[in-house]
C-alpha atoms as a PDB file:
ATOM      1  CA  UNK A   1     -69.008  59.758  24.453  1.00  0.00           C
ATOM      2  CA  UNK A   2     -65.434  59.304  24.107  1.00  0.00           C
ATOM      3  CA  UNK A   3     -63.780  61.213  20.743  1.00  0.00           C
ATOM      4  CA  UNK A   4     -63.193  59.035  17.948  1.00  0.00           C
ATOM      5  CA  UNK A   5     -59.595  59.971  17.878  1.00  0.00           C
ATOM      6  CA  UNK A   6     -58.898  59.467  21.904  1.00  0.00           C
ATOM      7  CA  UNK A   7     -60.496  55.950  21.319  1.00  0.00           C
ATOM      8  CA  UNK A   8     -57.968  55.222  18.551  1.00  0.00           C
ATOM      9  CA  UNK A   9     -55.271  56.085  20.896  1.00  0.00           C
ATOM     10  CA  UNK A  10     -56.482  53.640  23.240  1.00  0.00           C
ATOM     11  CA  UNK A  11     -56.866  51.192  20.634  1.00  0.00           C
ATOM     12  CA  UNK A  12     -52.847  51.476  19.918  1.00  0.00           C
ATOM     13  CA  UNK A  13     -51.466  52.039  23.481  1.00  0.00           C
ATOM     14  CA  UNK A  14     -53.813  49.265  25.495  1.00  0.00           C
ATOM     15  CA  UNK A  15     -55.876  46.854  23.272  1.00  0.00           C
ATOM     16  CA  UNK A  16     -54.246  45.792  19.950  1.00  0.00           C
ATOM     17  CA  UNK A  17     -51.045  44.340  20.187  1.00  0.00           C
ATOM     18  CA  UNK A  18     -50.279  42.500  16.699  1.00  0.00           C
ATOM     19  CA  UNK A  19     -47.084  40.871  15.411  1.00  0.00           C
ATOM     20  CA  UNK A  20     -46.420  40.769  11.525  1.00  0.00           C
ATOM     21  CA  UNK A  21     -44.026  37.846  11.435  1.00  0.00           C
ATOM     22  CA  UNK A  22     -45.685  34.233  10.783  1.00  0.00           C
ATOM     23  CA  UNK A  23     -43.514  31.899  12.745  1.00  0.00           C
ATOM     24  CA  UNK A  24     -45.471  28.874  12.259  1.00  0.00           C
ATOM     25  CA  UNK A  25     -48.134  27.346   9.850  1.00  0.00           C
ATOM     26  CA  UNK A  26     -50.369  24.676   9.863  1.00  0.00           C
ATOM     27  CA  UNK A  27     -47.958  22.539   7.398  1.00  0.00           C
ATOM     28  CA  UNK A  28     -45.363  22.633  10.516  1.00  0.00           C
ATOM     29  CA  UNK A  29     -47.599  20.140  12.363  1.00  0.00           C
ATOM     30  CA  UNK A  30     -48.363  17.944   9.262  1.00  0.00           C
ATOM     31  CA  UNK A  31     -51.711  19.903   8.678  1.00  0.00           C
ATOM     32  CA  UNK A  32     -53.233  20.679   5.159  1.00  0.00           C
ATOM     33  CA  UNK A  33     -54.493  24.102   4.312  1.00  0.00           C
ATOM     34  CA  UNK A  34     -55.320  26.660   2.035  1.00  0.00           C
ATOM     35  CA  UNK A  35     -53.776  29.953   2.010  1.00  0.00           C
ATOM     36  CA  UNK A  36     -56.379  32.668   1.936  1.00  0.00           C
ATOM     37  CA  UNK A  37     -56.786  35.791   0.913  1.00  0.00           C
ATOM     38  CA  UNK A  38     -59.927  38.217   0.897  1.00  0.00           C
ATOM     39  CA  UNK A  39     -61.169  41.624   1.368  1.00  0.00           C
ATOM     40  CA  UNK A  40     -62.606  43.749   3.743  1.00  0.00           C
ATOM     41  CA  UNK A  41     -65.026  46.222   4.081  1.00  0.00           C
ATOM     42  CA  UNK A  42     -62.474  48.900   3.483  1.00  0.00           C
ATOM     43  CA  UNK A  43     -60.914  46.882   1.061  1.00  0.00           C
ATOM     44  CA  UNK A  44     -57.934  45.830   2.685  1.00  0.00           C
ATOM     45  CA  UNK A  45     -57.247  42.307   2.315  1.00  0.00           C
ATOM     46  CA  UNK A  46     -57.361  39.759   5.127  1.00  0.00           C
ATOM     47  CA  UNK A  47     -55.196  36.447   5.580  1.00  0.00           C
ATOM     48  CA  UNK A  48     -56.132  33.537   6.525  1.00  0.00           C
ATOM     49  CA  UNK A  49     -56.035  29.528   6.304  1.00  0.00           C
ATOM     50  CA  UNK A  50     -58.742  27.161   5.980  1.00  0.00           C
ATOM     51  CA  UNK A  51     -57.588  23.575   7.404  1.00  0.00           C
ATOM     52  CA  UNK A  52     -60.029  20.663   6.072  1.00  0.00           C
ATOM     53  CA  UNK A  53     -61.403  18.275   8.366  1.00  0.00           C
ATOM     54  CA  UNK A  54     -63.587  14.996   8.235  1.00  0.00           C
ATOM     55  CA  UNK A  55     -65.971  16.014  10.964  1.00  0.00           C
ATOM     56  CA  UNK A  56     -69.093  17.590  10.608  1.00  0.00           C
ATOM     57  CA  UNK A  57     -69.035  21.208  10.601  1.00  0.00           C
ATOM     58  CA  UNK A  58     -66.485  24.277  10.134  1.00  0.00           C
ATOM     59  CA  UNK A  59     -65.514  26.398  13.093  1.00  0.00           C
ATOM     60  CA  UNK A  60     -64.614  29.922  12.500  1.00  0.00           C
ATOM     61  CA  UNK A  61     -62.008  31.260  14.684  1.00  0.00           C
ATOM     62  CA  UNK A  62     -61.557  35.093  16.779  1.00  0.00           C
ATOM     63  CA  UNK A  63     -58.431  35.164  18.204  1.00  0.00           C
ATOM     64  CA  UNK A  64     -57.355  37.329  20.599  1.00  0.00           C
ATOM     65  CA  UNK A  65     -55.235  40.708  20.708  1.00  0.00           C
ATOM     66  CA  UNK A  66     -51.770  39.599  20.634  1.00  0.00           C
ATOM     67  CA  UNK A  67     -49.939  37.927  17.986  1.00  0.00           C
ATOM     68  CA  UNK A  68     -51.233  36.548  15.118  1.00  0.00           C
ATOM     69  CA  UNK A  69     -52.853  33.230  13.578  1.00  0.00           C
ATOM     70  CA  UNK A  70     -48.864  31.529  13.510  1.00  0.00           C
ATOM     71  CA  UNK A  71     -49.218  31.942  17.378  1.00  0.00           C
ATOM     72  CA  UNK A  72     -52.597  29.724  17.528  1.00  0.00           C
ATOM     73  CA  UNK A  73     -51.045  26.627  15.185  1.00  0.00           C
ATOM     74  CA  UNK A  74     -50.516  24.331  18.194  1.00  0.00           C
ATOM     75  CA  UNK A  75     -54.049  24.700  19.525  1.00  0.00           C
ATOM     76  CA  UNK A  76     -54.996  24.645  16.105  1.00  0.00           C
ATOM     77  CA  UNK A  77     -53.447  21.108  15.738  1.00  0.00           C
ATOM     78  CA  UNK A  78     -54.884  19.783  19.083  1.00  0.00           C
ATOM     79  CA  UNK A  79     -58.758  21.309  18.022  1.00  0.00           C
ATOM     80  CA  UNK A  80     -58.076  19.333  14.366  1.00  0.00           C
ATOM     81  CA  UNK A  81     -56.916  16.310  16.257  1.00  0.00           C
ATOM     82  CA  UNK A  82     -59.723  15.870  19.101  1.00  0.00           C
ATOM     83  CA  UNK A  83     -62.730  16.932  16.594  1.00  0.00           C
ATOM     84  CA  UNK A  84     -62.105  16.668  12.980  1.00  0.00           C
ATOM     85  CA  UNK A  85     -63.625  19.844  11.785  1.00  0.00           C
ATOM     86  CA  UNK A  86     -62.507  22.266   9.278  1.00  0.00           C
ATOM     87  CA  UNK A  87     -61.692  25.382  10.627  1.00  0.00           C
ATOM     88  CA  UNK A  88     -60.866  28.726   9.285  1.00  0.00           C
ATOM     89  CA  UNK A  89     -58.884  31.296  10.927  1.00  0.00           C
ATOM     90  CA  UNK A  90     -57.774  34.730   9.927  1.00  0.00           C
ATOM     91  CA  UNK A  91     -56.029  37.578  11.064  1.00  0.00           C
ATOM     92  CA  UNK A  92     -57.840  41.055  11.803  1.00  0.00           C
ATOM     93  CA  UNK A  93     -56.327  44.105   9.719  1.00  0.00           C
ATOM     94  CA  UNK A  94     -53.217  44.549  10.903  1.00  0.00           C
ATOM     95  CA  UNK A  95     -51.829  41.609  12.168  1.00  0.00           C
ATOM     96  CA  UNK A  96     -49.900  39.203  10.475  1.00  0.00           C
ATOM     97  CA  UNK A  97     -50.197  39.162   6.638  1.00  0.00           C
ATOM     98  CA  UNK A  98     -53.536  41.140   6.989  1.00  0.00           C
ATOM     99  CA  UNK A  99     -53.311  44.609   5.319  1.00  0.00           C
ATOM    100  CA  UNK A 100     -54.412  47.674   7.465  1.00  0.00           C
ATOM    101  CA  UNK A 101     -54.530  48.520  11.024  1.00  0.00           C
ATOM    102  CA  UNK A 102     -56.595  47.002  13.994  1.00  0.00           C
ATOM    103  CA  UNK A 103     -59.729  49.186  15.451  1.00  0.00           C
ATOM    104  CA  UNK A 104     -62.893  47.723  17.057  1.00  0.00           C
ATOM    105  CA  UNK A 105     -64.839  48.749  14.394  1.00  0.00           C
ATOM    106  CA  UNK A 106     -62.113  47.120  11.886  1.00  0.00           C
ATOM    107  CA  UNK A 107     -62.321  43.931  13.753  1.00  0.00           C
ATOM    108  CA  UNK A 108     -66.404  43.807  13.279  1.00  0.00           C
ATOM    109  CA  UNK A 109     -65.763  44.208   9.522  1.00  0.00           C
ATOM    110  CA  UNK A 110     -63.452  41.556   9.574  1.00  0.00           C
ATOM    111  CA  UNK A 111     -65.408  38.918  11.243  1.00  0.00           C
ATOM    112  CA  UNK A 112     -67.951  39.686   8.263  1.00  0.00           C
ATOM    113  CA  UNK A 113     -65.846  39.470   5.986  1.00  0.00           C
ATOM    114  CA  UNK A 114     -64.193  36.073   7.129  1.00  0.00           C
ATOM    115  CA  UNK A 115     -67.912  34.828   7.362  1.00  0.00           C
ATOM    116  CA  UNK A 116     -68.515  35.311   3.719  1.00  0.00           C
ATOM    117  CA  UNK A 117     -65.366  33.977   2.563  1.00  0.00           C
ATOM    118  CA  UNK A 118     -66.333  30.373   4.942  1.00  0.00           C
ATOM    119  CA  UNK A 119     -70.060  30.943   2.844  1.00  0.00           C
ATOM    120  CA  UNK A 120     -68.380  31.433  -0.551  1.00  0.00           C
ATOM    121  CA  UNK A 121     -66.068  28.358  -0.155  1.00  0.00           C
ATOM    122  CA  UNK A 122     -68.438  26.100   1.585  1.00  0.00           C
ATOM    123  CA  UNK A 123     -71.840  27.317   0.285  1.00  0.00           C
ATOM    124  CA  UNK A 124     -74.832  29.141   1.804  1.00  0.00           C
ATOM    125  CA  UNK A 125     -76.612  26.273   2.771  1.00  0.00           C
ATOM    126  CA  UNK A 126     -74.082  23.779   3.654  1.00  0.00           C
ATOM    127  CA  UNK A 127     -72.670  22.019   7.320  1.00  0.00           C
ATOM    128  CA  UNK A 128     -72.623  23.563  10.594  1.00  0.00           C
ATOM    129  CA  UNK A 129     -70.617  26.718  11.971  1.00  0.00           C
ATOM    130  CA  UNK A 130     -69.596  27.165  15.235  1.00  0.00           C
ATOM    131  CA  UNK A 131     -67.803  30.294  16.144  1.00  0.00           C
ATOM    132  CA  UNK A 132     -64.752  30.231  18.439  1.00  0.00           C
ATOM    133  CA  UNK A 133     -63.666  33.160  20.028  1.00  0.00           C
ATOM    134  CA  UNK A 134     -61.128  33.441  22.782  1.00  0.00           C
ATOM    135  CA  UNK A 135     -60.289  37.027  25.179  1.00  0.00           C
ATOM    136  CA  UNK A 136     -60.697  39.364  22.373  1.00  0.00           C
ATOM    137  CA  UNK A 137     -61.936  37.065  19.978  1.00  0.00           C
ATOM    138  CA  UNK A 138     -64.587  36.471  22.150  1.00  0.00           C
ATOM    139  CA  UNK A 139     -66.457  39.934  21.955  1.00  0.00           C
ATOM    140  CA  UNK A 140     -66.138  40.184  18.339  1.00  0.00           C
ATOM    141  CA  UNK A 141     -67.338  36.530  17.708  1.00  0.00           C
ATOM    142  CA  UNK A 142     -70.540  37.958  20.444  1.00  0.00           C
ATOM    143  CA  UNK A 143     -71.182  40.483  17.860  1.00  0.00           C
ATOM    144  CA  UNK A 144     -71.385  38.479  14.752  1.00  0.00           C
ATOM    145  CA  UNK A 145     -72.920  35.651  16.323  1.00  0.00           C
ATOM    146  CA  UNK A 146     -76.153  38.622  17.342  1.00  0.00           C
ATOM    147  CA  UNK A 147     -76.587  39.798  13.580  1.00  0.00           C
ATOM    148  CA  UNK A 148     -75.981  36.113  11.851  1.00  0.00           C
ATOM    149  CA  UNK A 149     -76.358  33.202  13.973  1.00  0.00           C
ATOM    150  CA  UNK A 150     -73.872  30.374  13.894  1.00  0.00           C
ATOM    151  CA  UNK A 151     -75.102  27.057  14.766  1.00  0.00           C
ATOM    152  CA  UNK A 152     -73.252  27.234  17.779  1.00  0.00           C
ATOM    153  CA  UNK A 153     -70.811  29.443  19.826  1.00  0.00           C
ATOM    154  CA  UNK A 154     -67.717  29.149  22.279  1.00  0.00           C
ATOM    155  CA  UNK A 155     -66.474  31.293  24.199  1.00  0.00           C
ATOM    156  CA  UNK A 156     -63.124  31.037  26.060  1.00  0.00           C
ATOM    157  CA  UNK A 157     -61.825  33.290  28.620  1.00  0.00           C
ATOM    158  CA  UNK A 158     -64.602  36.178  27.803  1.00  0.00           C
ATOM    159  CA  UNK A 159     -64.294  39.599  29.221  1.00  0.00           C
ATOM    160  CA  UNK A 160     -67.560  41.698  30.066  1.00  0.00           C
ATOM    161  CA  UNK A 161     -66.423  45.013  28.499  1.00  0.00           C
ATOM    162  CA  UNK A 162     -63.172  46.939  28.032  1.00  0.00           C
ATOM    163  CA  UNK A 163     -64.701  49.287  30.329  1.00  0.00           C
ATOM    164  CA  UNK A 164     -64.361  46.804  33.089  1.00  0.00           C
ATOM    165  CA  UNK A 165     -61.407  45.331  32.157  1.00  0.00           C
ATOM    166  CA  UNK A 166     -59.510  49.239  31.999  1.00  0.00           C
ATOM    167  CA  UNK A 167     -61.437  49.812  35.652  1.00  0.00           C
ATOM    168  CA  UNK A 168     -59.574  46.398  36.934  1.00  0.00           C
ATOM    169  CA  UNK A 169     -56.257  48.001  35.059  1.00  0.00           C
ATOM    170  CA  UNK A 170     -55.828  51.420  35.794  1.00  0.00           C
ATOM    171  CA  UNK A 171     -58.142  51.812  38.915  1.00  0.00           C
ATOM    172  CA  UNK A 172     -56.734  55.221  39.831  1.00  0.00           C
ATOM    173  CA  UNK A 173     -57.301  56.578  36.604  1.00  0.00           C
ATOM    174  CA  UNK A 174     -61.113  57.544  35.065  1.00  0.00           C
ATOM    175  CA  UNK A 175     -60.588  55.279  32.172  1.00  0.00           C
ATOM    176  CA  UNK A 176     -63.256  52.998  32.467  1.00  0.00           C
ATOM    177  CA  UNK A 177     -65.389  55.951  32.189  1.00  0.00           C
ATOM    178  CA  UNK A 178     -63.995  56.551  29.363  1.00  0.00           C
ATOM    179  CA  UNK A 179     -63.852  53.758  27.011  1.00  0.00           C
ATOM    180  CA  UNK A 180     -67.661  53.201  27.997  1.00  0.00           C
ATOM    181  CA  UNK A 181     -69.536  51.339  25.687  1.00  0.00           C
ATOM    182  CA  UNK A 182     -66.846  49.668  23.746  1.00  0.00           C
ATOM    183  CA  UNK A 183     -66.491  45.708  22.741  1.00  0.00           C
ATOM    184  CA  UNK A 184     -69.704  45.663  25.573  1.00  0.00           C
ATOM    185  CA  UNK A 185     -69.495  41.861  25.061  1.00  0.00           C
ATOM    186  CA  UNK A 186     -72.575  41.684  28.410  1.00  0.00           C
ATOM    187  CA  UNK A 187     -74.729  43.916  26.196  1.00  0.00           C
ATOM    188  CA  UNK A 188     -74.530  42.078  23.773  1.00  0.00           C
ATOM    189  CA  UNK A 189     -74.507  38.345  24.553  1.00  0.00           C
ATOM    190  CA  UNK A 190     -78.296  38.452  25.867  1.00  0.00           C
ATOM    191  CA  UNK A 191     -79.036  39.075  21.639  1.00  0.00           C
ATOM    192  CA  UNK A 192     -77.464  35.732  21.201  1.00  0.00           C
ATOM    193  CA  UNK A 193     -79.922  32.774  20.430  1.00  0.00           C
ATOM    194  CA  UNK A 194     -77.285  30.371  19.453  1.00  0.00           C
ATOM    195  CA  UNK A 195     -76.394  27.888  21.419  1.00  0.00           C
ATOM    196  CA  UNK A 196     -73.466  29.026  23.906  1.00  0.00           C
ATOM    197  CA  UNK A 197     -70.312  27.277  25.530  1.00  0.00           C
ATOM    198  CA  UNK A 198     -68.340  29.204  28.033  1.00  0.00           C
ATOM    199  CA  UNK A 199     -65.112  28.248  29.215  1.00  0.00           C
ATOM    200  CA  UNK A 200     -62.781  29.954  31.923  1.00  0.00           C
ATOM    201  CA  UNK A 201     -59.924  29.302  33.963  1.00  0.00           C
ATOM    202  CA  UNK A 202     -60.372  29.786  37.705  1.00  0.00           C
ATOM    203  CA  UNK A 203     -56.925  31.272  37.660  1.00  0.00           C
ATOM    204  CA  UNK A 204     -57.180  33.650  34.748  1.00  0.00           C
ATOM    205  CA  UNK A 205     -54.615  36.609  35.203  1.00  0.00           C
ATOM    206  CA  UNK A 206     -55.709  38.496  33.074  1.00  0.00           C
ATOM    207  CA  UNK A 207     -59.473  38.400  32.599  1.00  0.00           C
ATOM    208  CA  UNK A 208     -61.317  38.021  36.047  1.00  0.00           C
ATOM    209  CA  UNK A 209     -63.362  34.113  36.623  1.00  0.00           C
ATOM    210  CA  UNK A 210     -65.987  36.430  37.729  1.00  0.00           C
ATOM    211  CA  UNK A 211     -66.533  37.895  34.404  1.00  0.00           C
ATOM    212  CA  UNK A 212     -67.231  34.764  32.744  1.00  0.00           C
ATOM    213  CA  UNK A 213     -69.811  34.040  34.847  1.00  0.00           C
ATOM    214  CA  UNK A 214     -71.798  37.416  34.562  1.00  0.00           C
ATOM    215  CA  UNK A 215     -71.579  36.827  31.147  1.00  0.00           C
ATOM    216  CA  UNK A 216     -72.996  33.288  31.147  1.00  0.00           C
ATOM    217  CA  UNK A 217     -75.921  34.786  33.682  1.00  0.00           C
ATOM    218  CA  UNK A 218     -76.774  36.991  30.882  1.00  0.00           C
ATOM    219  CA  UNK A 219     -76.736  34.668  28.022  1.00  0.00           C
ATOM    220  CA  UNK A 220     -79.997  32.946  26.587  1.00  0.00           C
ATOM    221  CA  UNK A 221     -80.800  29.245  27.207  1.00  0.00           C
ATOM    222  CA  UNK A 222     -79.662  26.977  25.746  1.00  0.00           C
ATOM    223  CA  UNK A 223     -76.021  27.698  27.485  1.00  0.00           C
ATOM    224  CA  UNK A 224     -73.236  25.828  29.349  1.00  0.00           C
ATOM    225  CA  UNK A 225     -70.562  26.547  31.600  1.00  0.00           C
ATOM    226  CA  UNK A 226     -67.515  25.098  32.564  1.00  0.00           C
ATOM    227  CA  UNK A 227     -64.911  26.260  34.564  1.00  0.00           C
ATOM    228  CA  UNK A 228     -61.200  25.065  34.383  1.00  0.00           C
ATOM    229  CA  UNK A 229     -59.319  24.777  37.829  1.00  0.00           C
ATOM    230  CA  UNK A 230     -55.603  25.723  38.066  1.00  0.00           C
ATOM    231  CA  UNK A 231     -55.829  27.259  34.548  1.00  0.00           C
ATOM    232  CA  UNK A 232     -54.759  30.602  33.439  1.00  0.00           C
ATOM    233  CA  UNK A 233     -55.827  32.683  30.359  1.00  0.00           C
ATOM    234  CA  UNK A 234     -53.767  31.308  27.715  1.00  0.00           C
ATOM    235  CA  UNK A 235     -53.312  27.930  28.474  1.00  0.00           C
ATOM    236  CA  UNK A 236     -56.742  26.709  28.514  1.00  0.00           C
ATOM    237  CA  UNK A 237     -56.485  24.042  25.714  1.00  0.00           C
ATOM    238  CA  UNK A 238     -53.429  22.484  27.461  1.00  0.00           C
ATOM    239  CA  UNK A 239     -53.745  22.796  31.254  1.00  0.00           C
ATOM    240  CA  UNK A 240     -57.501  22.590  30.714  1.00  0.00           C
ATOM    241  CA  UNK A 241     -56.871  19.532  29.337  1.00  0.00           C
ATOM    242  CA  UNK A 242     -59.486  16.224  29.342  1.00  0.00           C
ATOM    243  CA  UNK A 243     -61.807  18.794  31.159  1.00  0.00           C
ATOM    244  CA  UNK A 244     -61.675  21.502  28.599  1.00  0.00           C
ATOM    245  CA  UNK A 245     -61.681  19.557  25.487  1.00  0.00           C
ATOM    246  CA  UNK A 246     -64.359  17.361  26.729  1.00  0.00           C
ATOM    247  CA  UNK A 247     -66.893  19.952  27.645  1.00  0.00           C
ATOM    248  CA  UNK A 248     -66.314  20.993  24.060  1.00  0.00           C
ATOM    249  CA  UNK A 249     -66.984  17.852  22.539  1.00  0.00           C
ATOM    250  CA  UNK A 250     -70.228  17.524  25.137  1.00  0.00           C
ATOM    251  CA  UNK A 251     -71.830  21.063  23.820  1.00  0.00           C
ATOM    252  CA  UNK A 252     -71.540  19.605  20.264  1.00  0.00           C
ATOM    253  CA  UNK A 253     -73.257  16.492  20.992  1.00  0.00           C
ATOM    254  CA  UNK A 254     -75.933  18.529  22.471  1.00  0.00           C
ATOM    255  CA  UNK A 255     -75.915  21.043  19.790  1.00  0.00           C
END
């Protein structure tokens, strides 16, 4: 078991990479919102926005470990645009306007956290949630979605584990040894009995095609997959384009 304070060093150096400065909101591409604010388990307090929509359903967005929510606004536009949902997206501690600093365990709070505040504003027993989780995102969206299921979840660009993701790094070095056991994303996905999209580029740079579909072998029916040719790892909802967005709009038919 890897010491709690090697971990956190890890955590700094190789997984969390957050930027404080909000270069772009939802108004900047004629959206609505609502400026959020709410606390954590620790009692730090989170940041968010919640962007109405006409559709049926709110989606609940996991970014991934770079940036911050400003960095997402364009995709956010394009998701508002092609399916009409409300969707709320926060920042984890640390990034952005979020108080704190980023840790796995942090990032599990969060997601809880960011789940009540969707219940409190839209009621316990109100439309559909999907959760929508991309690279990082992804794993911590896996681990909410096992203790409270969402009506359904997606999955972009999903990793297996950092243990096999700092193997594929640092292959001369015993790290994936080391960070054993953390955001285990193929652990955990078989405790999933929502409904689950994946989506991954075949050209993914950073996060291996293959891991994607070990993941989707190990999820519960009912599941989908869909992979995106020539596309990378961060430019699935552009260069994925009619494919991506469409396979989206296909699993919430079905769902």
């Amino acid at each position: 078991m890897l010491p709690s304070w090697v971990w956190s060093m890890v955590e700094k150096r190789y997984v969390f990479f957050p930027t404080s400065e909000i270069e772009m909101t939802p108004a900047d591409v004629g959206l609505e919102f609502q400026d959020l604010f709410f606390p954590t388990a620790n009692g730090n307090l989170l940041h968010g926005w919640l962007v109405p929509g006409s559709g049926n359903g709110t989606w609940l967005w996991f970014h991934g470990n770079g940036g911050n929510i400003g960095h997402r606004v364009i995709e956010l536009a394009l998701l508002h645009q092609r399916l009409a949902v409300s969707v709320l997206i926060f920042d984890y501690q640390g990034y952005g306007r979020s108080e704190g600093k980023p840790s796995e365990l942090g990032t599990y709070q969060d997601a809880r956290a960011a789940l009540d505040q969707l219940r409190h504003i839209k009621g316990e027993e109100s439309e559909p949630v999907v959760y929508y989780g991309h690279s990082l995102g992804t794993a911590i969206a896996v681990k909410l979605a096992a203790e409270q299921p969402p009506t359904g979840l997606v999955l972009v660009s999903p990793f297996t584990s950092i243990s096999d993701m700092a193997g594929r790094a640092f292959p001369w070095l015993p790290v994936s040894w080391l960070v054993r056991g953390h955001y285990d994303t193929l652990s955990g996905i078989p405790n999933v009995n929502s409904p689950v999209l994946f989506l991954h580029g075949e050209e993914d740079e950073l996060v291996p095609f293959a891991h994607g579909e070990r993941l989707f072998r190990a999820a519960r029916e009912p599941k989908a997959f869909q992979a995106l040719a020539q596309t990378g790892h961060n430019d699935t909802f552009q260069t994925g384009g009619e494919v991506y967005w469409g396979a989206i709009e296909g699993f919430l038919d079905r769902m």
